[in-house]
Protein backbone atom coordinates (compact mmCIF):
# COMPACT_ATOMS: atom_id res chain seq x y z
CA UNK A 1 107.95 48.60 -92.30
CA UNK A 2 107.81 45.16 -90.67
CA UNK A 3 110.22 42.46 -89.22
CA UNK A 4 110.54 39.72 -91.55
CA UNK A 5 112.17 36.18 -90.73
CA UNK A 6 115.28 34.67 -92.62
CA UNK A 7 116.44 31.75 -92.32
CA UNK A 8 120.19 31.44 -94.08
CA UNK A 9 121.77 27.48 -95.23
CA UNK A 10 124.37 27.32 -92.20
CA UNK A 11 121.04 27.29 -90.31
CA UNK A 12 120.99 30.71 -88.52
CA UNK A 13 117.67 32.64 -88.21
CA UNK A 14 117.35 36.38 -87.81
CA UNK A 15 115.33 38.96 -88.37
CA UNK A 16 115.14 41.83 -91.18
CA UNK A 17 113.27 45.12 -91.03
CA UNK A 18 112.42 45.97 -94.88
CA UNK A 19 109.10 47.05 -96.92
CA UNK A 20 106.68 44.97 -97.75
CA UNK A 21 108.00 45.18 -101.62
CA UNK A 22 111.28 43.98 -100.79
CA UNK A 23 110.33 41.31 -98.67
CA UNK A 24 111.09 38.14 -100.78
CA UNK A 25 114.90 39.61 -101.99
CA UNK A 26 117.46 37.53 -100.21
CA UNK A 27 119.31 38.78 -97.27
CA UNK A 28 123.38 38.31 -96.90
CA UNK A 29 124.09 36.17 -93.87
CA UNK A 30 127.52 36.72 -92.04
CA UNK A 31 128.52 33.62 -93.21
CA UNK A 32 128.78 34.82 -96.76
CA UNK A 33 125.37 32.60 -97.53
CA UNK A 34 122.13 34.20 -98.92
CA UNK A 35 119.13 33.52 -96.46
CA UNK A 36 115.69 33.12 -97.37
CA UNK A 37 112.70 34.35 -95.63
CA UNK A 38 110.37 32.13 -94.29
CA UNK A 39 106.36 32.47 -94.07
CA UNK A 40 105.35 33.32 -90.68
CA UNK A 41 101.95 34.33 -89.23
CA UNK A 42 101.72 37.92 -88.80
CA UNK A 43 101.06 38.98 -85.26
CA UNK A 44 97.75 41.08 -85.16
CA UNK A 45 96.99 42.88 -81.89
CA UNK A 46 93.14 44.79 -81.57
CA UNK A 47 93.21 48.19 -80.66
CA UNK A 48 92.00 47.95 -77.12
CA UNK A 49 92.23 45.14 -74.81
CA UNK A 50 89.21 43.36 -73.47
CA UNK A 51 87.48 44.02 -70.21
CA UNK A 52 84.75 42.91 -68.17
CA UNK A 53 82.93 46.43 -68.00
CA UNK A 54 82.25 47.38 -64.43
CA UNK A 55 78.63 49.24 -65.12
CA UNK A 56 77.54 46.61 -67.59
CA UNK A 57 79.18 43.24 -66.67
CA UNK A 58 79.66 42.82 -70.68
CA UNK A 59 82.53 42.14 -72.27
CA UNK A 60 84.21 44.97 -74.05
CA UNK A 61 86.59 44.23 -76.70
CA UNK A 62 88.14 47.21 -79.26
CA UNK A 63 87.86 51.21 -79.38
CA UNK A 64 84.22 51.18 -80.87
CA UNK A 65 82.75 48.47 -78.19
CA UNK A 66 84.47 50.73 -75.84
CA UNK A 67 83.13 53.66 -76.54
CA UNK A 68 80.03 52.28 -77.01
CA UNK A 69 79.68 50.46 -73.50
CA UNK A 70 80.78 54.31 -72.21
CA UNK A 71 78.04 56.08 -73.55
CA UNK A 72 75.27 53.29 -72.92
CA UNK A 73 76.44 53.61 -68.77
CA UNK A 74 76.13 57.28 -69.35
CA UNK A 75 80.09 56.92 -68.23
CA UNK A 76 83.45 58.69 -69.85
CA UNK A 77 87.21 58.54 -69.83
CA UNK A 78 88.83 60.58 -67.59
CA UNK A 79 90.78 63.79 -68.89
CA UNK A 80 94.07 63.73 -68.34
CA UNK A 81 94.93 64.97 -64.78
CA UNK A 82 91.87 64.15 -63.02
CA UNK A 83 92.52 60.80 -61.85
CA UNK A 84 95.55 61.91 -60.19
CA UNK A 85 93.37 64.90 -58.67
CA UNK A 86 90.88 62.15 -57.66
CA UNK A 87 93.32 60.35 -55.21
CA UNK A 88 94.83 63.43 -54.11
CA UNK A 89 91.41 64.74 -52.80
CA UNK A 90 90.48 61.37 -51.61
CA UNK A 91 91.45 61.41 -48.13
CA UNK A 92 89.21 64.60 -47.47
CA UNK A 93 86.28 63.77 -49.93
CA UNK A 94 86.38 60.74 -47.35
CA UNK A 95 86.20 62.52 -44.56
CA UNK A 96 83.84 64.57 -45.56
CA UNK A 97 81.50 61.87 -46.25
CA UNK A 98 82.11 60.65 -42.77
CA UNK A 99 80.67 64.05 -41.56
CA UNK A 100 77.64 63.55 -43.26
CA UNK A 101 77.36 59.85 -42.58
CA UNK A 102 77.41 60.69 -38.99
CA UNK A 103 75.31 63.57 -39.04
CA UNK A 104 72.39 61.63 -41.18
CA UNK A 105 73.12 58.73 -38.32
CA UNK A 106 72.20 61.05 -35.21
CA UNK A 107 69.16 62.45 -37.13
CA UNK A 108 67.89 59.31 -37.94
CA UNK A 109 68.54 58.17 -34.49
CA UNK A 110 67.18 61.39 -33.23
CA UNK A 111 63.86 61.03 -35.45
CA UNK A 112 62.94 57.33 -34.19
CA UNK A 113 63.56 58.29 -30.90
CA UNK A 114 67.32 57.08 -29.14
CA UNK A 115 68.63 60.79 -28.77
CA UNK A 116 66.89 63.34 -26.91
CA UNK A 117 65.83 66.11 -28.84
């Protein structure tokens, strides 16, 4: 049910949460007055914020343009869990990587000829 706004003669304004069918009955103010509700804009919020997508550089707006932006990067959401195993392995997947950086670095180095063999 949604928030609807009344506005009562002694000039207070409040809120009442009813159905959309009931929405134009008056509303007892705690001055003893009967308030009317006023027209207001409805709020409308999308169902997924925008983005500047990071494999596209497009702007993503909604669930569909979303999803859509994911499968055209050949990306996908995370399952739950795995980001948090992601930073916890971080640290050695880093290291790791530093291994191999190095070792491809003395091979190279070996190959055009600044390390004896």
């Amino acid at each position: 049910m949604p928030l609807y706004d009344f506005k009562c003669p002694c000039g207070k304004v409040f809120e009442v949460f009813r159905s959309f069918h009931e929405r134009d009955e008056g509303e007892a103010c705690g001055c003893g007055s009967v308030a009317v509700r006023i027209p207001t804009a409805s709020m409308i919020s999308g169902d997924y914020p925008g983005y500047v997508s990071p494999a596209t550089g497009r702007w993503v707006e909604g669930k569909k343009a979303h999803q859509e932006d994911l499968k055209r990067s050949g990306c996908r959401i995370y399952e739950q869990g795995e980001t948090q195993d992601y930073l916890k392995n971080l640290p050695n997947t880093r290291k790791e990587n530093e291994k191999l950086l190095d070792i491809a670095v003395e091979n190279a180095a070996r190959d055009i000829g600044l390390l004896g063999r």
